[in-house]
PDB file of N, CA and C in Angstrom:
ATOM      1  N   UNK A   1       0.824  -1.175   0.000  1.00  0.00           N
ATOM      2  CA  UNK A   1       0.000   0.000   0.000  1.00  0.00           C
ATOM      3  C   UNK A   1       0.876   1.250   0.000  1.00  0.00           C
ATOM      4  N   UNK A   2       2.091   1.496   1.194  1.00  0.00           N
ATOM      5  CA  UNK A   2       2.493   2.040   0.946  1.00  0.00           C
ATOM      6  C   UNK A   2       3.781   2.174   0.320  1.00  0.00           C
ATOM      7  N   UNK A   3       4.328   1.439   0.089  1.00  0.00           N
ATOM      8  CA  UNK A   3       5.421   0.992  -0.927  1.00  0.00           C
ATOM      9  C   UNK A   3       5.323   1.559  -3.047  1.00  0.00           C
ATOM     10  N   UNK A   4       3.707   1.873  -3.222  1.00  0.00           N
ATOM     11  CA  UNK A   4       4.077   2.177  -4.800  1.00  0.00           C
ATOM     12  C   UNK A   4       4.298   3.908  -4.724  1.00  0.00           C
ATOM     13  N   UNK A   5       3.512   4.370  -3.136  1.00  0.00           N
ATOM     14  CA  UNK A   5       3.952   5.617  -3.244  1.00  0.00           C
ATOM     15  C   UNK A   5       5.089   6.376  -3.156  1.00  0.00           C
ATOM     16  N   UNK A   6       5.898   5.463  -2.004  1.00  0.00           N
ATOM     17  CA  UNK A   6       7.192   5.598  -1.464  1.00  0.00           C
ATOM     18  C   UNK A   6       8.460   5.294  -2.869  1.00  0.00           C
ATOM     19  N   UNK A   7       8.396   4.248  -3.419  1.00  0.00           N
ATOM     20  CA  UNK A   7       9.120   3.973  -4.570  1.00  0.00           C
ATOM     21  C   UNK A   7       8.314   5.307  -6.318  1.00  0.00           C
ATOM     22  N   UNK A   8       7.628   5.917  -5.828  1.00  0.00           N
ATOM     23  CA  UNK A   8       7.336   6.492  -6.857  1.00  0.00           C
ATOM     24  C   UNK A   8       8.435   7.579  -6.656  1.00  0.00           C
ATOM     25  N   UNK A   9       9.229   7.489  -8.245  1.00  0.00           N
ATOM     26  CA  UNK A   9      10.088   8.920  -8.603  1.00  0.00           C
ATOM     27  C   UNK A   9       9.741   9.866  -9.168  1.00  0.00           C
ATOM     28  N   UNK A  10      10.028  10.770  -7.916  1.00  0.00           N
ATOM     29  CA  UNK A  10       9.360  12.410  -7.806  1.00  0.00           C
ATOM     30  C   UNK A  10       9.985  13.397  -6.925  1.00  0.00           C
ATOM     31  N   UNK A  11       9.748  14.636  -7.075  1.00  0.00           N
ATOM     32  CA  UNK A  11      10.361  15.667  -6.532  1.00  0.00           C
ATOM     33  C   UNK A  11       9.923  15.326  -5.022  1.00  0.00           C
ATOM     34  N   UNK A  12       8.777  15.065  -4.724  1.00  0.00           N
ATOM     35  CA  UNK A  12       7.688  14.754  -3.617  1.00  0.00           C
ATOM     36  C   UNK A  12       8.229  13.762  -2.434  1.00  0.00           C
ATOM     37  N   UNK A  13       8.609  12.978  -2.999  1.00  0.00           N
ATOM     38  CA  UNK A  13       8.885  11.257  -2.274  1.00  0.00           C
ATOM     39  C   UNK A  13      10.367  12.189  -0.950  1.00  0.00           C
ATOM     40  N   UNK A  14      11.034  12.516  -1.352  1.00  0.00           N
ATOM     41  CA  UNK A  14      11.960  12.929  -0.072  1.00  0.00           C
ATOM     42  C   UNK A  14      11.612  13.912   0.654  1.00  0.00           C
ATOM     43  N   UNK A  15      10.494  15.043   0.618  1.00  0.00           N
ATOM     44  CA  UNK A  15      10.055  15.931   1.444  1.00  0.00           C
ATOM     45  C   UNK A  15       8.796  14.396   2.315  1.00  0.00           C
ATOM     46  N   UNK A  16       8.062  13.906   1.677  1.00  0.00           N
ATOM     47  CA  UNK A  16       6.780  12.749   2.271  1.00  0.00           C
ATOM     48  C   UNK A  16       7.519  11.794   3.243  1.00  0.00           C
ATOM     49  N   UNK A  17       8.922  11.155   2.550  1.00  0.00           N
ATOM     50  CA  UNK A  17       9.686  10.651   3.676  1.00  0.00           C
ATOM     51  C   UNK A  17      10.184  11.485   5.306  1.00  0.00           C
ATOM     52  N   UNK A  18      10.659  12.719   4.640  1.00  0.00           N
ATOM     53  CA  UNK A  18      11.608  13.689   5.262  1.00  0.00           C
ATOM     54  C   UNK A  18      10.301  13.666   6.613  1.00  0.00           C
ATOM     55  N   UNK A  19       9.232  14.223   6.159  1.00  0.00           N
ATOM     56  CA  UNK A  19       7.939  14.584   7.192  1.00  0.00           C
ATOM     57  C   UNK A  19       7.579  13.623   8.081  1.00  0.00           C
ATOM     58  N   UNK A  20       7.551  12.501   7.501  1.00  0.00           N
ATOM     59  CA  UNK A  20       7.579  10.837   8.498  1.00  0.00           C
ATOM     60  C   UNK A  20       8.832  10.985   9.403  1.00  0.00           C
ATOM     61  N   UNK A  21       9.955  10.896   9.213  1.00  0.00           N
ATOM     62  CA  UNK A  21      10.672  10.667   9.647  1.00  0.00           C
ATOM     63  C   UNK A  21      11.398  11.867  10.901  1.00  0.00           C
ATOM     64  N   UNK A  22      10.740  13.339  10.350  1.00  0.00           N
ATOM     65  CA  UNK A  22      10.635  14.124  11.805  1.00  0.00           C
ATOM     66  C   UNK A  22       9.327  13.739  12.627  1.00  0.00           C
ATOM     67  N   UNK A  23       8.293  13.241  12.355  1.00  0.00           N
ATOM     68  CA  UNK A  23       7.433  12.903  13.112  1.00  0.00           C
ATOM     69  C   UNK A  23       7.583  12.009  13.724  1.00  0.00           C
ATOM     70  N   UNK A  24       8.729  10.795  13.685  1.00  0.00           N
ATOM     71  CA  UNK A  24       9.003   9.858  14.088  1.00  0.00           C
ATOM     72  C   UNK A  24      10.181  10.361  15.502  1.00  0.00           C
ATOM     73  N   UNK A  25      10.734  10.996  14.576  1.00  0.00           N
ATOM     74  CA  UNK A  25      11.879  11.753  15.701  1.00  0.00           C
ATOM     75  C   UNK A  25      13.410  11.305  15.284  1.00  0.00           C
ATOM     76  N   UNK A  26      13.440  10.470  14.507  1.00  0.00           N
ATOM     77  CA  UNK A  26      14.818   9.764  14.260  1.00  0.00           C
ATOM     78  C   UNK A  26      14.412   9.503  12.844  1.00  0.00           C
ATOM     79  N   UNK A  27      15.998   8.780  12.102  1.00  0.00           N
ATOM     80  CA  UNK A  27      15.913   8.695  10.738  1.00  0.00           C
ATOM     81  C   UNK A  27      15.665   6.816  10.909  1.00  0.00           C
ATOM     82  N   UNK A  28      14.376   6.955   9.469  1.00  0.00           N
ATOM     83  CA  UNK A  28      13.906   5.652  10.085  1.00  0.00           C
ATOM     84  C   UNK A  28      14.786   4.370   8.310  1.00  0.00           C
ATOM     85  N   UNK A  29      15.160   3.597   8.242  1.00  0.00           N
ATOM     86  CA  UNK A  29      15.154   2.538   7.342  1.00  0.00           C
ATOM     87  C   UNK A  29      14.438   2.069   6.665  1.00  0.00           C
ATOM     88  N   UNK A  30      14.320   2.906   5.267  1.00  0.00           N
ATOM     89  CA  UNK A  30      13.096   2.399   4.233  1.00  0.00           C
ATOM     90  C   UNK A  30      13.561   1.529   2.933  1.00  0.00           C
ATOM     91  N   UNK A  31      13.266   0.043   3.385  1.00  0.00           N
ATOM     92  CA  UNK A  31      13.898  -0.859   2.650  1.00  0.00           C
ATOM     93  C   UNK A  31      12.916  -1.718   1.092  1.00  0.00           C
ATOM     94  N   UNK A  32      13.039  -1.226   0.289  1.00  0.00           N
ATOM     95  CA  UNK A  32      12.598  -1.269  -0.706  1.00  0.00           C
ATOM     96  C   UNK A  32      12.019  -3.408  -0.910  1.00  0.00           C
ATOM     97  N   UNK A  33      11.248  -3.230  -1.887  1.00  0.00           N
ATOM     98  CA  UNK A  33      11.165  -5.241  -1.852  1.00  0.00           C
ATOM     99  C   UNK A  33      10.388  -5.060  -3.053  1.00  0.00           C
ATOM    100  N   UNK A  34      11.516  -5.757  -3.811  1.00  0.00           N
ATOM    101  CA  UNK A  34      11.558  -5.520  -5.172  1.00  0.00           C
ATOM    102  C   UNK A  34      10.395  -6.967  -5.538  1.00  0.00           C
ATOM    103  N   UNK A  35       9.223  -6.240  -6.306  1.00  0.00           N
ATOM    104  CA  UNK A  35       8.153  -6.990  -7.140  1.00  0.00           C
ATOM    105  C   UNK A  35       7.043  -6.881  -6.063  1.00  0.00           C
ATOM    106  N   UNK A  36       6.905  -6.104  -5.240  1.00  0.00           N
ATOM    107  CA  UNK A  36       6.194  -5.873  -4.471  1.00  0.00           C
ATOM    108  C   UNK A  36       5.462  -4.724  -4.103  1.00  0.00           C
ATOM    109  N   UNK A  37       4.188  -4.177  -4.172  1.00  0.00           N
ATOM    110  CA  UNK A  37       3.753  -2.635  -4.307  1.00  0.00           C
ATOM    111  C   UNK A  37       3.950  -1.843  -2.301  1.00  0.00           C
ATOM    112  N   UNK A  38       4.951  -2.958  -1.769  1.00  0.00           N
ATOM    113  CA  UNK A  38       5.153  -2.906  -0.439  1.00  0.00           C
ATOM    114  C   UNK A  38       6.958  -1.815  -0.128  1.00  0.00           C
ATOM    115  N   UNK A  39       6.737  -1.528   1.071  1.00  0.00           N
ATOM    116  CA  UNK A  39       8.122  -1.036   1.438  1.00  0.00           C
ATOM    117  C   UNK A  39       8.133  -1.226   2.868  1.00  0.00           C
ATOM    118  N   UNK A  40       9.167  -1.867   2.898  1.00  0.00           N
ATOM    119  CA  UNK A  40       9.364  -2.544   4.817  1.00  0.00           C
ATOM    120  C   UNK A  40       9.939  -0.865   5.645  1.00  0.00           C
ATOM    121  N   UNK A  41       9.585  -0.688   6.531  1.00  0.00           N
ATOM    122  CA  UNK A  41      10.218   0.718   7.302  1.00  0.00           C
ATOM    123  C   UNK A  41      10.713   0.175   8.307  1.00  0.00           C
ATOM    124  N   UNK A  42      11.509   0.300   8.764  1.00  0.00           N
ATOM    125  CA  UNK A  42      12.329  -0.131  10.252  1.00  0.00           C
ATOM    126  C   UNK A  42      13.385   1.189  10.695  1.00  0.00           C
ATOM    127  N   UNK A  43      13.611   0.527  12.164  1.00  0.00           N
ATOM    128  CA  UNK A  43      14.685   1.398  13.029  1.00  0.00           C
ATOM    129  C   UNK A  43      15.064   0.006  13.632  1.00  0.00           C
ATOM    130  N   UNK A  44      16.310   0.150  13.830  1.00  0.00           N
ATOM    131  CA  UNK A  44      17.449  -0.925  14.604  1.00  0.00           C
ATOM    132  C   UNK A  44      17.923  -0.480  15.809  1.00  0.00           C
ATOM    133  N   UNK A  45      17.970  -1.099  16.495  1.00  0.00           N
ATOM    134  CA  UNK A  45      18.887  -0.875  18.437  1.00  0.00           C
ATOM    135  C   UNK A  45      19.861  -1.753  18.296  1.00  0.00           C
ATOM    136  N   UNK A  46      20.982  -1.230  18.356  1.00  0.00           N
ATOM    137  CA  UNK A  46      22.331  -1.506  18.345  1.00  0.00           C
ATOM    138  C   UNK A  46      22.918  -1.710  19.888  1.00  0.00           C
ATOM    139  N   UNK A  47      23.941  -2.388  19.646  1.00  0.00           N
ATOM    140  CA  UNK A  47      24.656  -3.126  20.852  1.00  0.00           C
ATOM    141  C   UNK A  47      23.974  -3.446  22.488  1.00  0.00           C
ATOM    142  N   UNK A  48      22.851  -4.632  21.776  1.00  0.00           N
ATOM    143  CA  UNK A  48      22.282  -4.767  22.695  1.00  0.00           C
ATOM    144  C   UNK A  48      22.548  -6.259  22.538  1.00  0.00           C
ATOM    145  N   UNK A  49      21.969  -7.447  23.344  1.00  0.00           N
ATOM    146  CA  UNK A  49      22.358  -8.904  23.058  1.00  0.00           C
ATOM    147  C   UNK A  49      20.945  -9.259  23.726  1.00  0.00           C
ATOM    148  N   UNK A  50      20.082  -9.730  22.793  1.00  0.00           N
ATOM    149  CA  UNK A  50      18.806 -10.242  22.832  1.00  0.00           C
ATOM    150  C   UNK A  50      19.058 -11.672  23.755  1.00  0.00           C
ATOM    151  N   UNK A  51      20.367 -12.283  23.947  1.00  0.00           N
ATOM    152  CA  UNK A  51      20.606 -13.345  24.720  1.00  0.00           C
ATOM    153  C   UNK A  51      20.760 -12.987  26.058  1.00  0.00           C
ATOM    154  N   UNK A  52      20.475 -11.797  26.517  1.00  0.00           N
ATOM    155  CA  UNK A  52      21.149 -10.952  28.085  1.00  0.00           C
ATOM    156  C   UNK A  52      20.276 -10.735  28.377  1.00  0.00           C
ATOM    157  N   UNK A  53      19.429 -11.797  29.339  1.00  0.00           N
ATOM    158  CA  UNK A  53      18.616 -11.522  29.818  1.00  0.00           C
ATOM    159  C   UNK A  53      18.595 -10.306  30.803  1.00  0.00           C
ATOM    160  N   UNK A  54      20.032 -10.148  31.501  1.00  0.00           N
ATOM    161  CA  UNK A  54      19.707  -8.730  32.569  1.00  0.00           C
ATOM    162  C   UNK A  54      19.310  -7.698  31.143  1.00  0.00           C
ATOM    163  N   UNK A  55      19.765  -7.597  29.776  1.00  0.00           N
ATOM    164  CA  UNK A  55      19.218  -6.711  29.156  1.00  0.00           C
ATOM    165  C   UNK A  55      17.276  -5.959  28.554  1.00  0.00           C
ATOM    166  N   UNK A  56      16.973  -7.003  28.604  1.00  0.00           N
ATOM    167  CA  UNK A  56      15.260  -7.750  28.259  1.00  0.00           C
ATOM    168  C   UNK A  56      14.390  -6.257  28.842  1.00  0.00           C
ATOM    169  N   UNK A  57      14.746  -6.089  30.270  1.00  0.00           N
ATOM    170  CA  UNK A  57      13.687  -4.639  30.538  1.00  0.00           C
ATOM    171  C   UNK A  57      14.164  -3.218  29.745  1.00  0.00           C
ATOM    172  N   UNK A  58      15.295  -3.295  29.089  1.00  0.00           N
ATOM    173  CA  UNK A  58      15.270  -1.993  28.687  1.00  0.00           C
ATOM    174  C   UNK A  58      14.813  -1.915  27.030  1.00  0.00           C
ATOM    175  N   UNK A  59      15.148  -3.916  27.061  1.00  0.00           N
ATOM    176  CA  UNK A  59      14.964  -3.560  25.458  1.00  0.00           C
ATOM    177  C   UNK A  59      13.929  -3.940  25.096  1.00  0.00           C
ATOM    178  N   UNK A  60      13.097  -4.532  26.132  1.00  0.00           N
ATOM    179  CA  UNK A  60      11.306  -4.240  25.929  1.00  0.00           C
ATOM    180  C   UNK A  60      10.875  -2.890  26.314  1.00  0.00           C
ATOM    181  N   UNK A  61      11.678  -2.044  26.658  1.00  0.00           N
ATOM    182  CA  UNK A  61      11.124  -0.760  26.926  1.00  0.00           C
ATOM    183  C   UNK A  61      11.642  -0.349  25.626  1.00  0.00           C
ATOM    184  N   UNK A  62      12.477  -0.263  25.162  1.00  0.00           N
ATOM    185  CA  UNK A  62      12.815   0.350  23.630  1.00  0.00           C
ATOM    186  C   UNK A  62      11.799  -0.165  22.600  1.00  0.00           C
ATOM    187  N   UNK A  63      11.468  -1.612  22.528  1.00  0.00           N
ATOM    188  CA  UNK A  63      10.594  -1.712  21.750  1.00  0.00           C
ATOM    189  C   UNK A  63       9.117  -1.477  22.042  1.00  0.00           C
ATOM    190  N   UNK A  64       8.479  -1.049  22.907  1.00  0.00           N
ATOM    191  CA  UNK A  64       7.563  -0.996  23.532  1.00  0.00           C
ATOM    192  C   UNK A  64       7.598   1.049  22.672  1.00  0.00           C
ATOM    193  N   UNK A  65       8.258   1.695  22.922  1.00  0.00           N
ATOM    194  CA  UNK A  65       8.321   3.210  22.767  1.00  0.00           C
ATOM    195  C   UNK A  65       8.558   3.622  21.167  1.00  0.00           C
ATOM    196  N   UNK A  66       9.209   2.430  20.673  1.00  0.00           N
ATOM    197  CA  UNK A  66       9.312   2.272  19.168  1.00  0.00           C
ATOM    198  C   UNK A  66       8.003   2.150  18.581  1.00  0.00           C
ATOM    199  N   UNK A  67       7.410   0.780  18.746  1.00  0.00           N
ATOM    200  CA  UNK A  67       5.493   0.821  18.627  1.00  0.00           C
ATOM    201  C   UNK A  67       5.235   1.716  18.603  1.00  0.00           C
ATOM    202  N   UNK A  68       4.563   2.210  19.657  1.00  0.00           N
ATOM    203  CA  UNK A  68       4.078   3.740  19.791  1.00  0.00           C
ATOM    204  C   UNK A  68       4.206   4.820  19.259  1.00  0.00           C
ATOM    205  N   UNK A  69       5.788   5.276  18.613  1.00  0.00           N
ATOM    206  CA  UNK A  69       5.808   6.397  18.042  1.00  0.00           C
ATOM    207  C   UNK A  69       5.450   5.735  16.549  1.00  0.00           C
ATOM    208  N   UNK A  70       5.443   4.520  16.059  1.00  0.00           N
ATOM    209  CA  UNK A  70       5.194   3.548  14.608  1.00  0.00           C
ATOM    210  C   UNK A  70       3.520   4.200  14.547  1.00  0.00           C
ATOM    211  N   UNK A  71       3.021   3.922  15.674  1.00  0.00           N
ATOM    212  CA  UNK A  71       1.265   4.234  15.594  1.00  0.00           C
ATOM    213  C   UNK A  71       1.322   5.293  15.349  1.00  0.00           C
ATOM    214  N   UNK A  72       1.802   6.179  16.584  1.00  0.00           N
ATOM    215  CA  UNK A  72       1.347   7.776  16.205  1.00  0.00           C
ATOM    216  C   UNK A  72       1.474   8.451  14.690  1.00  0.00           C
ATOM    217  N   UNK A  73       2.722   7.832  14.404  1.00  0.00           N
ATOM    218  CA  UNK A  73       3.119   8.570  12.982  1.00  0.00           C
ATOM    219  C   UNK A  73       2.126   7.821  12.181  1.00  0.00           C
ATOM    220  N   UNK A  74       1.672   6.397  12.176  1.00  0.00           N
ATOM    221  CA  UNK A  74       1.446   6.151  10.414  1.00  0.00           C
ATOM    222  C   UNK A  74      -0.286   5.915  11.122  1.00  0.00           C
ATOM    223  N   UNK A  75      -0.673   5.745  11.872  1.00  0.00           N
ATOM    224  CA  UNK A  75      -2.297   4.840  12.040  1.00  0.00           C
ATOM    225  C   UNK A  75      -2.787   6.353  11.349  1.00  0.00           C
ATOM    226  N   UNK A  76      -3.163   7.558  11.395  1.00  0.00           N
ATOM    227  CA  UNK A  76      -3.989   8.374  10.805  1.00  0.00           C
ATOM    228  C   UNK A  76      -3.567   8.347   9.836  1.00  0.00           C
ATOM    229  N   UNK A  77      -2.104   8.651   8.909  1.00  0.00           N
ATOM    230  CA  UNK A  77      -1.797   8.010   7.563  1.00  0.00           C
ATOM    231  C   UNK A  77      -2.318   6.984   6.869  1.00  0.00           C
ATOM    232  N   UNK A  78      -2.202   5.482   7.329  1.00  0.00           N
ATOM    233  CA  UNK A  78      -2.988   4.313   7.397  1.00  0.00           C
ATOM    234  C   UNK A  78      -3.989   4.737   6.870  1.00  0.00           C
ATOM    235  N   UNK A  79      -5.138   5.591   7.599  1.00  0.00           N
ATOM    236  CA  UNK A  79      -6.447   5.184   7.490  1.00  0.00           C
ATOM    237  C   UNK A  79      -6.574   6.283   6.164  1.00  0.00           C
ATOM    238  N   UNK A  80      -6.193   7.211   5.763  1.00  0.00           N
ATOM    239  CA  UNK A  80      -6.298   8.429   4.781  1.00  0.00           C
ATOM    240  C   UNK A  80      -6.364   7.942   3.770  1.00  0.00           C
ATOM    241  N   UNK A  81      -4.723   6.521   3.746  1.00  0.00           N
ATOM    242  CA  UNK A  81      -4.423   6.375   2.296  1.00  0.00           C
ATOM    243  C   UNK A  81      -5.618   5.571   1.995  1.00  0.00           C
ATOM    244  N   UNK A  82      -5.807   4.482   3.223  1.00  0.00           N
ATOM    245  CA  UNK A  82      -7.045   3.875   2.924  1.00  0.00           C
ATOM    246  C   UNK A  82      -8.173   4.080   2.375  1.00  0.00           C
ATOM    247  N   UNK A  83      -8.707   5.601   2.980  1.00  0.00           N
ATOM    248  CA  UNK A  83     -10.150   6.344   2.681  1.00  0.00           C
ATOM    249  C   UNK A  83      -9.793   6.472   0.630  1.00  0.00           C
ATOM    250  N   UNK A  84      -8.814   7.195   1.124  1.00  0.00           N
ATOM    251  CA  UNK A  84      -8.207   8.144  -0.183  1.00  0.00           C
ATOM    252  C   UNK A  84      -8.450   6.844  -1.593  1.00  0.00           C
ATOM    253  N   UNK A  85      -7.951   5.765  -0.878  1.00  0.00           N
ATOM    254  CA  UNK A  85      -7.704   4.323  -2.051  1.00  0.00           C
ATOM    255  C   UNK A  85      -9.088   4.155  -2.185  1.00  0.00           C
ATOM    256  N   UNK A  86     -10.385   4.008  -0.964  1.00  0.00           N
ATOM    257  CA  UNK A  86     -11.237   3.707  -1.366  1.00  0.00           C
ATOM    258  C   UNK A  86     -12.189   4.611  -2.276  1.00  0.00           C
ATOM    259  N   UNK A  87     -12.061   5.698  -2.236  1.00  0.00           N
ATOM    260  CA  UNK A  87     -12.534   6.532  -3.110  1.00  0.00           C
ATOM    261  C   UNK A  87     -12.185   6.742  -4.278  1.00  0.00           C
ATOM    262  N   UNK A  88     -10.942   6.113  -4.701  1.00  0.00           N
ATOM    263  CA  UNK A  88     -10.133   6.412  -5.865  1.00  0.00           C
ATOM    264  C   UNK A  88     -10.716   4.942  -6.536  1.00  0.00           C
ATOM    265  N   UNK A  89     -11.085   4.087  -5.953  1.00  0.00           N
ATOM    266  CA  UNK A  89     -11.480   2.886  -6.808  1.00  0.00           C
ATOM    267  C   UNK A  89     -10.362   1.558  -6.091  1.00  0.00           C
ATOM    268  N   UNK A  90      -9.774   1.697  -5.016  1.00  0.00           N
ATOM    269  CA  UNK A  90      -9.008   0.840  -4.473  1.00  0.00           C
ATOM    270  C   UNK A  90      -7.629   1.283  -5.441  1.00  0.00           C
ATOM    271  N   UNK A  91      -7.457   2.271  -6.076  1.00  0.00           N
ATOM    272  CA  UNK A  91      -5.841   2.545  -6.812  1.00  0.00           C
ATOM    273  C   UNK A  91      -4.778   2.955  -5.209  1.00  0.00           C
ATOM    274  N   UNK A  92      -4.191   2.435  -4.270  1.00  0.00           N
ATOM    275  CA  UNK A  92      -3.281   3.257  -3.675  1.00  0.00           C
ATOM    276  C   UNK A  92      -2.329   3.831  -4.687  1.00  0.00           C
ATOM    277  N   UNK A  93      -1.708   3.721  -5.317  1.00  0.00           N
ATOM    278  CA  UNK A  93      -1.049   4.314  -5.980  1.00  0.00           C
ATOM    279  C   UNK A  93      -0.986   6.277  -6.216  1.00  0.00           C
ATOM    280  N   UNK A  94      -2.457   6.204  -6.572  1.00  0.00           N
ATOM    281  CA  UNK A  94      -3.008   7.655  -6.828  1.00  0.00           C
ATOM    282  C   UNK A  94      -3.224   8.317  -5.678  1.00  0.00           C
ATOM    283  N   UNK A  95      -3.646   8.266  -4.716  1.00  0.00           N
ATOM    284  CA  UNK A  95      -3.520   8.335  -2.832  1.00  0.00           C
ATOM    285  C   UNK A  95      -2.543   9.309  -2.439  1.00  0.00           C
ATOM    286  N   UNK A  96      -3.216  10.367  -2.195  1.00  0.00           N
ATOM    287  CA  UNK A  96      -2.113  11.065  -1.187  1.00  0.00           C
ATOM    288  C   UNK A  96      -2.153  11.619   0.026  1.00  0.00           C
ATOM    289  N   UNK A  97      -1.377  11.025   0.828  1.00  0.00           N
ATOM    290  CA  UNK A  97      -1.426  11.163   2.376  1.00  0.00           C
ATOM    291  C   UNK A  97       0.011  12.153   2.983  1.00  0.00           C
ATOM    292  N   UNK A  98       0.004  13.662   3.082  1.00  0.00           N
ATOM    293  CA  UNK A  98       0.585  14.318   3.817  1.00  0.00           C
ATOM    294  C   UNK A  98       1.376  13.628   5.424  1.00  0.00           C
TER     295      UNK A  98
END
């Protein structure tokens, strides 16, 4: 869904990223998947060891605060491109979500 907008080349696509990604607060990983109208988004936590257990409360608190800012930024996006797709005839493509 949101992957044909994100891979669309345009003047547009790095200010639409740029705006996500201050709303997010950090620069987020937008990993392309080629034959797919999809685009994976991620953020990574570094030097942590998912095997350390004394580590587990901070890095369920990191991922726990990660979620959250994932919702805030995209669930009203989500639902726009959605509206926007359903009105357009189900095209996301044509969809535009600020």
């Amino acid at each position: 869904m949101w992957g044909a907008k994100l891979k669309s080349v345009g003047p547009g696509r790095g200010v639409w990223v740029e705006a996500i990604e201050q709303a997010f607060g950090e620069p987020l990983e937008w990993q392309e998947l080629p034959g797919k109208k999809a685009t994976r988004i991620v953020v990574y936590s570094f030097g942590v060891d998912p095997s350390d257990e004394a580590q587990h409360d901070g890095q369920h608190a990191w991922m726990l605060t990660k979620m959250d800012r994932f919702h805030a930024v995209f669930a009203n996006r989500v639902k726009l491109l959605a509206s926007a797709s359903a009105r357009d005839g189900g095209d996301c493509d044509s969809a535009s979500v600020e």
